[in-house]
PDB file of N, CA and C in Angstrom:
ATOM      1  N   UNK A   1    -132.765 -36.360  93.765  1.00  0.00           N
ATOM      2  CA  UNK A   1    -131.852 -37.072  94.650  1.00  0.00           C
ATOM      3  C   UNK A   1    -131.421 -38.371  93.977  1.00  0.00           C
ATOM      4  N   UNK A   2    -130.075 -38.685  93.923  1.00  0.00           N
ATOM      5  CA  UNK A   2    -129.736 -40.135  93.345  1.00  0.00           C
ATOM      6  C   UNK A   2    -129.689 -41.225  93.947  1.00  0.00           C
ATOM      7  N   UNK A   3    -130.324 -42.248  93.335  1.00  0.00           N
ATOM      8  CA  UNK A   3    -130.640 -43.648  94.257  1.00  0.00           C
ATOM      9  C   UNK A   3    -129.248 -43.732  94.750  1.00  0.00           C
ATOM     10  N   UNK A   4    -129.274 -44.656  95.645  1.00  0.00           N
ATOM     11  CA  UNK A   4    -127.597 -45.778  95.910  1.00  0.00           C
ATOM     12  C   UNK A   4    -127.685 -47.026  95.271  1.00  0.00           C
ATOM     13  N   UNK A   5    -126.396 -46.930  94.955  1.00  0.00           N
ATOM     14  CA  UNK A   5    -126.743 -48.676  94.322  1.00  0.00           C
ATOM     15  C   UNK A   5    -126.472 -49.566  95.759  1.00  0.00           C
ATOM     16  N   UNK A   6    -126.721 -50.774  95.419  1.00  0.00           N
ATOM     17  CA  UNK A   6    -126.731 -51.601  95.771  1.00  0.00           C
ATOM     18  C   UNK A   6    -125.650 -51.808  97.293  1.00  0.00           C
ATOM     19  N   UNK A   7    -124.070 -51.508  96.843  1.00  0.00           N
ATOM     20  CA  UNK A   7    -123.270 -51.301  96.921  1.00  0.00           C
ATOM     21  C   UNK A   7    -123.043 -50.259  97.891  1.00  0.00           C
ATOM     22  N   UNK A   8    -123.274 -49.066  97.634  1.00  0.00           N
ATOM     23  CA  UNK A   8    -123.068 -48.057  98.486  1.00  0.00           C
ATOM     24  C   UNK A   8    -124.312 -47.929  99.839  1.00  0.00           C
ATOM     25  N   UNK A   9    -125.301 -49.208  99.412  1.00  0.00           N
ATOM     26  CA  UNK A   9    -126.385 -49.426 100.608  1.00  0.00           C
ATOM     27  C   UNK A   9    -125.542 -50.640 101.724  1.00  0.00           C
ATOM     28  N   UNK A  10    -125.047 -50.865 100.538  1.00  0.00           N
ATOM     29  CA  UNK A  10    -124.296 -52.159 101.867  1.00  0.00           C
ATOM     30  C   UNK A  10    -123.098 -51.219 102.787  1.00  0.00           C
ATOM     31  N   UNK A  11    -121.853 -50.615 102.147  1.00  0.00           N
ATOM     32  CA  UNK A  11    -121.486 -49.776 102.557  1.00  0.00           C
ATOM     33  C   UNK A  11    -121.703 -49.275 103.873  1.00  0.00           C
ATOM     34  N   UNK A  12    -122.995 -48.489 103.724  1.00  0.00           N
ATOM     35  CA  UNK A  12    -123.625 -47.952 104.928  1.00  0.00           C
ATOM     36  C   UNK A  12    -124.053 -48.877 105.863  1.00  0.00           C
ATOM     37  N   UNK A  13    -124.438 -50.188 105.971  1.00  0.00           N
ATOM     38  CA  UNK A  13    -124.907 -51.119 106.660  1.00  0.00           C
ATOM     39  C   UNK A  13    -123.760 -51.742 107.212  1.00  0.00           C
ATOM     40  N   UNK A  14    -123.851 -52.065 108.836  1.00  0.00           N
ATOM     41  CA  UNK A  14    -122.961 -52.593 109.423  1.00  0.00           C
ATOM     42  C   UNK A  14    -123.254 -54.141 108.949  1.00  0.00           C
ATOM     43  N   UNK A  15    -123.570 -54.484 108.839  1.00  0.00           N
ATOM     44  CA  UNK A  15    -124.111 -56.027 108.286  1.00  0.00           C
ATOM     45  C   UNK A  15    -123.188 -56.551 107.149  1.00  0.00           C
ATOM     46  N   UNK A  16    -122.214 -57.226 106.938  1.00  0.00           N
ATOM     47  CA  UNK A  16    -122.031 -58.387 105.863  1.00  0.00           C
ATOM     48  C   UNK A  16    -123.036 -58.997 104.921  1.00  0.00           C
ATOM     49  N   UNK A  17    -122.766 -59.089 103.623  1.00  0.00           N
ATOM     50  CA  UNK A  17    -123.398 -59.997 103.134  1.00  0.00           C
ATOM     51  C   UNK A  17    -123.452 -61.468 103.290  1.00  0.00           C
ATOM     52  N   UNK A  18    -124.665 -62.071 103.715  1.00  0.00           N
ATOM     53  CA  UNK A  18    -124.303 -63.419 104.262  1.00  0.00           C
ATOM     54  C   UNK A  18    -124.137 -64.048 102.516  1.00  0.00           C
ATOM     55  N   UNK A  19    -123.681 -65.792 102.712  1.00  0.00           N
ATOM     56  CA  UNK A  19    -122.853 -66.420 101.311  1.00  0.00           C
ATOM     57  C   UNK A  19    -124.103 -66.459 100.319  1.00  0.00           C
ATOM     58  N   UNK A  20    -125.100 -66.637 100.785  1.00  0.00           N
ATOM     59  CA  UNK A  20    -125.976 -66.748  99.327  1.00  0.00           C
ATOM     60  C   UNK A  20    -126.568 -65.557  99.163  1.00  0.00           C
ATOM     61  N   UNK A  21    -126.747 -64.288 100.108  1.00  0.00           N
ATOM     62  CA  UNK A  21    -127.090 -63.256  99.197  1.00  0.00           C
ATOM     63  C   UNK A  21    -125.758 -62.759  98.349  1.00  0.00           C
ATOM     64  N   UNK A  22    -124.526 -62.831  98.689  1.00  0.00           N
ATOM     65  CA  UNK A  22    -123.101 -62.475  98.041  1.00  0.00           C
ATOM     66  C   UNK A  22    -123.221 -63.303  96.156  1.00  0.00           C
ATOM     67  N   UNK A  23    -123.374 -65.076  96.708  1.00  0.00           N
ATOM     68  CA  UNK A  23    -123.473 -65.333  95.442  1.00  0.00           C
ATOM     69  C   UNK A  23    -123.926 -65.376  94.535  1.00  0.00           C
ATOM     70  N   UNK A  24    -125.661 -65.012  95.197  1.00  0.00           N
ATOM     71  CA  UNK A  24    -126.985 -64.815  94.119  1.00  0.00           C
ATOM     72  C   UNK A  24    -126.584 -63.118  93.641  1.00  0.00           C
ATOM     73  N   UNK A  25    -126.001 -62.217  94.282  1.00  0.00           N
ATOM     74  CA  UNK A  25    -125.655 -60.697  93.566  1.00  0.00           C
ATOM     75  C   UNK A  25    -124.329 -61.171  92.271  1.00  0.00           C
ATOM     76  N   UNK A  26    -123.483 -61.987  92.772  1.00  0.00           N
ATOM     77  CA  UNK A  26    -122.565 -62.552  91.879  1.00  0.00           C
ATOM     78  C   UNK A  26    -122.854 -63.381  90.408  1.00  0.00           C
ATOM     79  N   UNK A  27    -123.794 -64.236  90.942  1.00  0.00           N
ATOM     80  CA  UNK A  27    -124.333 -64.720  89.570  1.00  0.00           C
ATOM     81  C   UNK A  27    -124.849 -63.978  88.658  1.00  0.00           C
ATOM     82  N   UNK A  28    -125.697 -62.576  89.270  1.00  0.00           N
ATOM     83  CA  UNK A  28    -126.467 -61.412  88.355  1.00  0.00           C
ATOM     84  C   UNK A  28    -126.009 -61.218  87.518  1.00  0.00           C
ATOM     85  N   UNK A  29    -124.406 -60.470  88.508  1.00  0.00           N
ATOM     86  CA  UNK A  29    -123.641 -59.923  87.790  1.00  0.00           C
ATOM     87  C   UNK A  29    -122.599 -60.608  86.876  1.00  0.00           C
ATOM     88  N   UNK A  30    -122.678 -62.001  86.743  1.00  0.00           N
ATOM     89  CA  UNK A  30    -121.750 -62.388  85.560  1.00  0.00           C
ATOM     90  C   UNK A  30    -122.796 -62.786  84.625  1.00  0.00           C
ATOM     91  N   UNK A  31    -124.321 -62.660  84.867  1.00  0.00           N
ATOM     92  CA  UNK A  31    -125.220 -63.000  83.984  1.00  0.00           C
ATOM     93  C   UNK A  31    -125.270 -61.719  82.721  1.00  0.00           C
ATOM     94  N   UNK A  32    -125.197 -60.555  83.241  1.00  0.00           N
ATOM     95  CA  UNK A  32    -125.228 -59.266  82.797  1.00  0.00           C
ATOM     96  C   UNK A  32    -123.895 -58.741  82.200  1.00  0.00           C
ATOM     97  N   UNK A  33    -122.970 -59.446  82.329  1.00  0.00           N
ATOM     98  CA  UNK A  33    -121.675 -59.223  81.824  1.00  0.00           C
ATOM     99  C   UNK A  33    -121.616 -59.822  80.789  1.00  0.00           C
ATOM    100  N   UNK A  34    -122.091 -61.488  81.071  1.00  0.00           N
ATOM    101  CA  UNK A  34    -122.115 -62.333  79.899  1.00  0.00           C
ATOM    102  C   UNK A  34    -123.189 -61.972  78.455  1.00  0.00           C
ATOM    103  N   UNK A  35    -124.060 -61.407  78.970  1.00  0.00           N
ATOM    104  CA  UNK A  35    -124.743 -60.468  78.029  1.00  0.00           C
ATOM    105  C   UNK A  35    -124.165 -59.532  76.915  1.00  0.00           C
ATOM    106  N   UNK A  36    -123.447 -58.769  77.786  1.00  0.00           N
ATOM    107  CA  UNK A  36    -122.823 -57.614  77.147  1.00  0.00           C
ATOM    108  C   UNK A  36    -123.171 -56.636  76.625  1.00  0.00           C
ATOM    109  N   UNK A  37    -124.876 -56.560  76.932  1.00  0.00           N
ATOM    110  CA  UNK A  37    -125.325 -55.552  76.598  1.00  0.00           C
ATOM    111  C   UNK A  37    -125.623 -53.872  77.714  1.00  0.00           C
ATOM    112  N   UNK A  38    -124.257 -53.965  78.692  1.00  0.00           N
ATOM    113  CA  UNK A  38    -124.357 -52.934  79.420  1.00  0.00           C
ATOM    114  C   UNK A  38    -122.976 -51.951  79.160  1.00  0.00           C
ATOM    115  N   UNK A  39    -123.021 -50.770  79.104  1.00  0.00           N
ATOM    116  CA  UNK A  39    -122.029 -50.040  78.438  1.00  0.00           C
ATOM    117  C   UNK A  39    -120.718 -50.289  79.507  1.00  0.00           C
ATOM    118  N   UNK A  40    -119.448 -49.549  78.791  1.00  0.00           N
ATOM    119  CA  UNK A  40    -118.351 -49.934  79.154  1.00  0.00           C
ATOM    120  C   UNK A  40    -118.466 -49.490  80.669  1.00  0.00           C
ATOM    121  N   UNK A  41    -118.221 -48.059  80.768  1.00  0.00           N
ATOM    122  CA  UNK A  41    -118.377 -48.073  82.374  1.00  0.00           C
ATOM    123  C   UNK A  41    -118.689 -48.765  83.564  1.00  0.00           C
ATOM    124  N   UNK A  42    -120.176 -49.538  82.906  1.00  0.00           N
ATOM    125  CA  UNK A  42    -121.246 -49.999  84.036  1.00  0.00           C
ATOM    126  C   UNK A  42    -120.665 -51.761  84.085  1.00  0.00           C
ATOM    127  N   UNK A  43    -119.825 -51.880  82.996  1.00  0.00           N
ATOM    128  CA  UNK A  43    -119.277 -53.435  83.069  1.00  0.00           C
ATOM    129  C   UNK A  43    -118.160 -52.997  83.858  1.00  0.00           C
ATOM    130  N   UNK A  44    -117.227 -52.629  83.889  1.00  0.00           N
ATOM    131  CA  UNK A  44    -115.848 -51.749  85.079  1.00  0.00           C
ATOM    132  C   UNK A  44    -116.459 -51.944  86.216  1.00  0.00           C
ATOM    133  N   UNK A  45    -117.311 -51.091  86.620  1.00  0.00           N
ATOM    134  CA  UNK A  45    -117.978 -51.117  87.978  1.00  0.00           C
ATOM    135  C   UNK A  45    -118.417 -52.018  88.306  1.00  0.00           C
ATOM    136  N   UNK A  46    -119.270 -52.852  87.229  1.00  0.00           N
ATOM    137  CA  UNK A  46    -119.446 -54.658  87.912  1.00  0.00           C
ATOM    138  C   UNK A  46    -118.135 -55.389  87.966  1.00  0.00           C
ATOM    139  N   UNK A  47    -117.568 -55.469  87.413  1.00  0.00           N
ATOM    140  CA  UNK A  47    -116.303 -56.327  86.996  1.00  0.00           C
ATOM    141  C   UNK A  47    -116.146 -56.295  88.747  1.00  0.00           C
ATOM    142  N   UNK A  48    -115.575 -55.209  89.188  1.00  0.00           N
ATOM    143  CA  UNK A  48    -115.193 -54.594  90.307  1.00  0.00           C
ATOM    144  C   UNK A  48    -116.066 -55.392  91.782  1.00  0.00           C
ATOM    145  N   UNK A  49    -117.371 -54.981  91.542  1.00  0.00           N
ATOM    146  CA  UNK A  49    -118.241 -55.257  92.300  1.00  0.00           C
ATOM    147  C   UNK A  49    -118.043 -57.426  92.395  1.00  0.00           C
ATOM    148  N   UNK A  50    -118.258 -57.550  91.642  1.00  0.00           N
ATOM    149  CA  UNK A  50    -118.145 -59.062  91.165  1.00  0.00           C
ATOM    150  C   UNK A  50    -116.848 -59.374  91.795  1.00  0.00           C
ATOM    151  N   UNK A  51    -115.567 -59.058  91.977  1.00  0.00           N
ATOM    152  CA  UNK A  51    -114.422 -59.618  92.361  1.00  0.00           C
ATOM    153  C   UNK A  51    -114.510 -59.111  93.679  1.00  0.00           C
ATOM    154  N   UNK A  52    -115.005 -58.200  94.482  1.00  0.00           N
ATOM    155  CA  UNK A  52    -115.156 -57.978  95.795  1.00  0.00           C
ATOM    156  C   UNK A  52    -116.480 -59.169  96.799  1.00  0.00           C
ATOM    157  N   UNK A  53    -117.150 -59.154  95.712  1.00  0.00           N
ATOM    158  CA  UNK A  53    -118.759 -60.420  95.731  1.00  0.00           C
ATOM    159  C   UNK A  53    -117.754 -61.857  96.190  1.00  0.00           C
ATOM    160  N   UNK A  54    -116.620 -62.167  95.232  1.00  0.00           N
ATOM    161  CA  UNK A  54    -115.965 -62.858  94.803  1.00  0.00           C
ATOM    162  C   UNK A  54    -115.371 -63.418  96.018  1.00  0.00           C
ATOM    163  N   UNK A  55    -114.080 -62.162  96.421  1.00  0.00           N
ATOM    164  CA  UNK A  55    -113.515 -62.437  97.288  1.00  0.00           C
ATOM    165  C   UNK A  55    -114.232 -62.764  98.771  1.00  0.00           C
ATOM    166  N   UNK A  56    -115.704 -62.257  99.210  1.00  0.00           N
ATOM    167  CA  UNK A  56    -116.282 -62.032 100.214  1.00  0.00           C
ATOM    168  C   UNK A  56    -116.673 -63.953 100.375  1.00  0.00           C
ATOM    169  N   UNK A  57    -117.225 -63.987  99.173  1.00  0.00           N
ATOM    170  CA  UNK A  57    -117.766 -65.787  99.346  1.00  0.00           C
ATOM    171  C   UNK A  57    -116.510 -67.121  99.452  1.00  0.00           C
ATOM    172  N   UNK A  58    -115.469 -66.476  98.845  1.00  0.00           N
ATOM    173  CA  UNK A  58    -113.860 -67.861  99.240  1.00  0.00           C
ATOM    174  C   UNK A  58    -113.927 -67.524 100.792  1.00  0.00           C
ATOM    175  N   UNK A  59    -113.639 -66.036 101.377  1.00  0.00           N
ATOM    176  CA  UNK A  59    -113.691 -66.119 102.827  1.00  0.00           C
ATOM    177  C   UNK A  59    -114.989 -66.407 103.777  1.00  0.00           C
ATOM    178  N   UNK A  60    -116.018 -66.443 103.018  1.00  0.00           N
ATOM    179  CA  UNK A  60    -116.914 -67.458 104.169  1.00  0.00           C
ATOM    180  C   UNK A  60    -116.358 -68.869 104.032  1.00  0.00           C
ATOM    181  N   UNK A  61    -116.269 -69.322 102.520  1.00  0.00           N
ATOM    182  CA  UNK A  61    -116.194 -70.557 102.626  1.00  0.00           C
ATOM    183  C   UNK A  61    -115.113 -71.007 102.959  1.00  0.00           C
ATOM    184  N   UNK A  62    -113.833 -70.402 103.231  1.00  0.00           N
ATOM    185  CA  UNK A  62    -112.484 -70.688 104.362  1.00  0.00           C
ATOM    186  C   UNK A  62    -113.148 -70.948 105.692  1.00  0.00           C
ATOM    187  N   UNK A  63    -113.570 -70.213 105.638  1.00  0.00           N
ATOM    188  CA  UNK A  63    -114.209 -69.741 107.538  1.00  0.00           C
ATOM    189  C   UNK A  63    -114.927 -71.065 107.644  1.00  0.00           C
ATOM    190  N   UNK A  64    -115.620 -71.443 106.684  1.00  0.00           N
ATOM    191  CA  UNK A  64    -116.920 -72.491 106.825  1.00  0.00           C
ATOM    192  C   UNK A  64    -115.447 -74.024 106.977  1.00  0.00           C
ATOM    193  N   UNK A  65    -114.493 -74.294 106.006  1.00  0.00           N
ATOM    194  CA  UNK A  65    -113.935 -74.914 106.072  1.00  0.00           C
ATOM    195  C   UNK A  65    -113.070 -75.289 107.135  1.00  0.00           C
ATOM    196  N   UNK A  66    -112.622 -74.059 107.406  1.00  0.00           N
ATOM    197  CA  UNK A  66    -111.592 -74.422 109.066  1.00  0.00           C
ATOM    198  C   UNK A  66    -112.301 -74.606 110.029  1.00  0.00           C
ATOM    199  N   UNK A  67    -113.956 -74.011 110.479  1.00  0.00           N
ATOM    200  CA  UNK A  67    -114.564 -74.568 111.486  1.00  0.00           C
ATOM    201  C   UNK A  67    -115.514 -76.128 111.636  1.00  0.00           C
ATOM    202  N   UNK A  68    -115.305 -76.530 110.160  1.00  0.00           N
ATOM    203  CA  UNK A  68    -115.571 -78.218 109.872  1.00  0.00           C
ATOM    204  C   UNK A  68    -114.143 -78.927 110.700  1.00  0.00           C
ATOM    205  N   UNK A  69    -113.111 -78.166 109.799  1.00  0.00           N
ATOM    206  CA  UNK A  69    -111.598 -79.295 110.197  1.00  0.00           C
ATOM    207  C   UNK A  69    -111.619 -78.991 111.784  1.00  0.00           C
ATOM    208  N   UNK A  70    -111.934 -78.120 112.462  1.00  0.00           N
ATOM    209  CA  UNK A  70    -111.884 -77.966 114.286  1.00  0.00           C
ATOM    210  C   UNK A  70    -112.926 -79.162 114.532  1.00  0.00           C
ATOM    211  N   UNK A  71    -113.910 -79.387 113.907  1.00  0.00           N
ATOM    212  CA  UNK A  71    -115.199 -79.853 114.639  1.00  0.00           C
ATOM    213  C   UNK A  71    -114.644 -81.537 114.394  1.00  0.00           C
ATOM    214  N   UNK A  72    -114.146 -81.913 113.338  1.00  0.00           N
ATOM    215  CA  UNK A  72    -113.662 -82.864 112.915  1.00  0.00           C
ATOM    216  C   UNK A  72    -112.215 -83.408 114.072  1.00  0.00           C
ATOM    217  N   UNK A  73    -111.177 -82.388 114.115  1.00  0.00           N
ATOM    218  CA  UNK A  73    -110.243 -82.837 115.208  1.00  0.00           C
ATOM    219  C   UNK A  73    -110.762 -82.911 116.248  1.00  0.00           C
ATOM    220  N   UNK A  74    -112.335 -82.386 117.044  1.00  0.00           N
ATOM    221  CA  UNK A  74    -112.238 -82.356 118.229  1.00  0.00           C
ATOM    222  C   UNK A  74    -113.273 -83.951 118.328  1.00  0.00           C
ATOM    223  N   UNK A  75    -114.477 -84.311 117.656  1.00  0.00           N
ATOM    224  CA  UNK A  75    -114.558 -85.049 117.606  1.00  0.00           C
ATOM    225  C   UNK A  75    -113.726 -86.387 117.279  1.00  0.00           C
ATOM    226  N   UNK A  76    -112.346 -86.362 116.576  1.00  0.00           N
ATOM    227  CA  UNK A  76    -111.347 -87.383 116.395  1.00  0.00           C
ATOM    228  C   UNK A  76    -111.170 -88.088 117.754  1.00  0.00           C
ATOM    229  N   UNK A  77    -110.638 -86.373 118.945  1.00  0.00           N
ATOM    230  CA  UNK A  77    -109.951 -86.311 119.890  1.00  0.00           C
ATOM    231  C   UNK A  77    -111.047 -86.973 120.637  1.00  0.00           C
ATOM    232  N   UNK A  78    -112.483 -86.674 120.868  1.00  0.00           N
ATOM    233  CA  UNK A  78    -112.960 -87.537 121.499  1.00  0.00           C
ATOM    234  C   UNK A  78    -113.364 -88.754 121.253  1.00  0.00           C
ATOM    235  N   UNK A  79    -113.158 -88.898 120.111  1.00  0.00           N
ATOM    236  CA  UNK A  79    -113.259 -90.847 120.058  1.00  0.00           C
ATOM    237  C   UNK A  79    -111.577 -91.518 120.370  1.00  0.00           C
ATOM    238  N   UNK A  80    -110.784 -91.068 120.126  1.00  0.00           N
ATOM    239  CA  UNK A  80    -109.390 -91.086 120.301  1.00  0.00           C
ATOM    240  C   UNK A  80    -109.517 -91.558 122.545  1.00  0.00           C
ATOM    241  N   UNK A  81    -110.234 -90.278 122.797  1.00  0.00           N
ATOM    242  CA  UNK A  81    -110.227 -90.870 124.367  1.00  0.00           C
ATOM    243  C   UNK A  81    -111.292 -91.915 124.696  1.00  0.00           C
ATOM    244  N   UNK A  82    -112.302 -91.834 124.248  1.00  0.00           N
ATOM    245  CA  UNK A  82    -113.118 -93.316 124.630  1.00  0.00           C
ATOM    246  C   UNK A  82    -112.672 -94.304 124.231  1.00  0.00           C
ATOM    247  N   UNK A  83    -111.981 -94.364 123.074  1.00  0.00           N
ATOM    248  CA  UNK A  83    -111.223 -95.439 122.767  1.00  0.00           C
ATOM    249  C   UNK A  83    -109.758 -96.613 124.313  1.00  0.00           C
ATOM    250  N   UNK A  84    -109.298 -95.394 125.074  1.00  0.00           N
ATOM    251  CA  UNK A  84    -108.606 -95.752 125.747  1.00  0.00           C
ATOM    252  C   UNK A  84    -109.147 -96.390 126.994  1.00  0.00           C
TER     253      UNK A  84
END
């Protein structure tokens, strides 16, 4: 029977990768690239894996950013009214 990678376990899991298991799999994989000692194929498939890793951690950290700038206007808004 063939393992799953990594990948095709998440797949199956309704669960997201939260940001630091995304970026600690990301760092692996540019550690192992930067190596270069993994054949062509298996660098493709990371390459791949790595820009999906990639894209998953800018959109937490959007998400993380726009719910600072809300927390930030709403606290403005309430010093804005005690002020009056």
């Amino acid at each position: 029977m063939a393992k799953k990678t990594r990948k095709q376990a998440e797949d199956d899991s309704s669960e997201p990768l939260r940001f630091e298991e995304a970026a600690s799999e990301l760092e692996s994989i540019i550690d192992r690239l930067e190596e270069g000692d993994i054949p062509l194929e298996e660098s493709l498939e990371a390459y791949g894996r790595g820009r999906a890793l990639l894209t998953r951690c800018r959109s937490i950290l959007d998400a993380a950013a726009t719910e600072i700038a809300e927390v930030e206007l709403d606290a403005d808004a309430s010093d804005a009214g005690e002020d009056a």
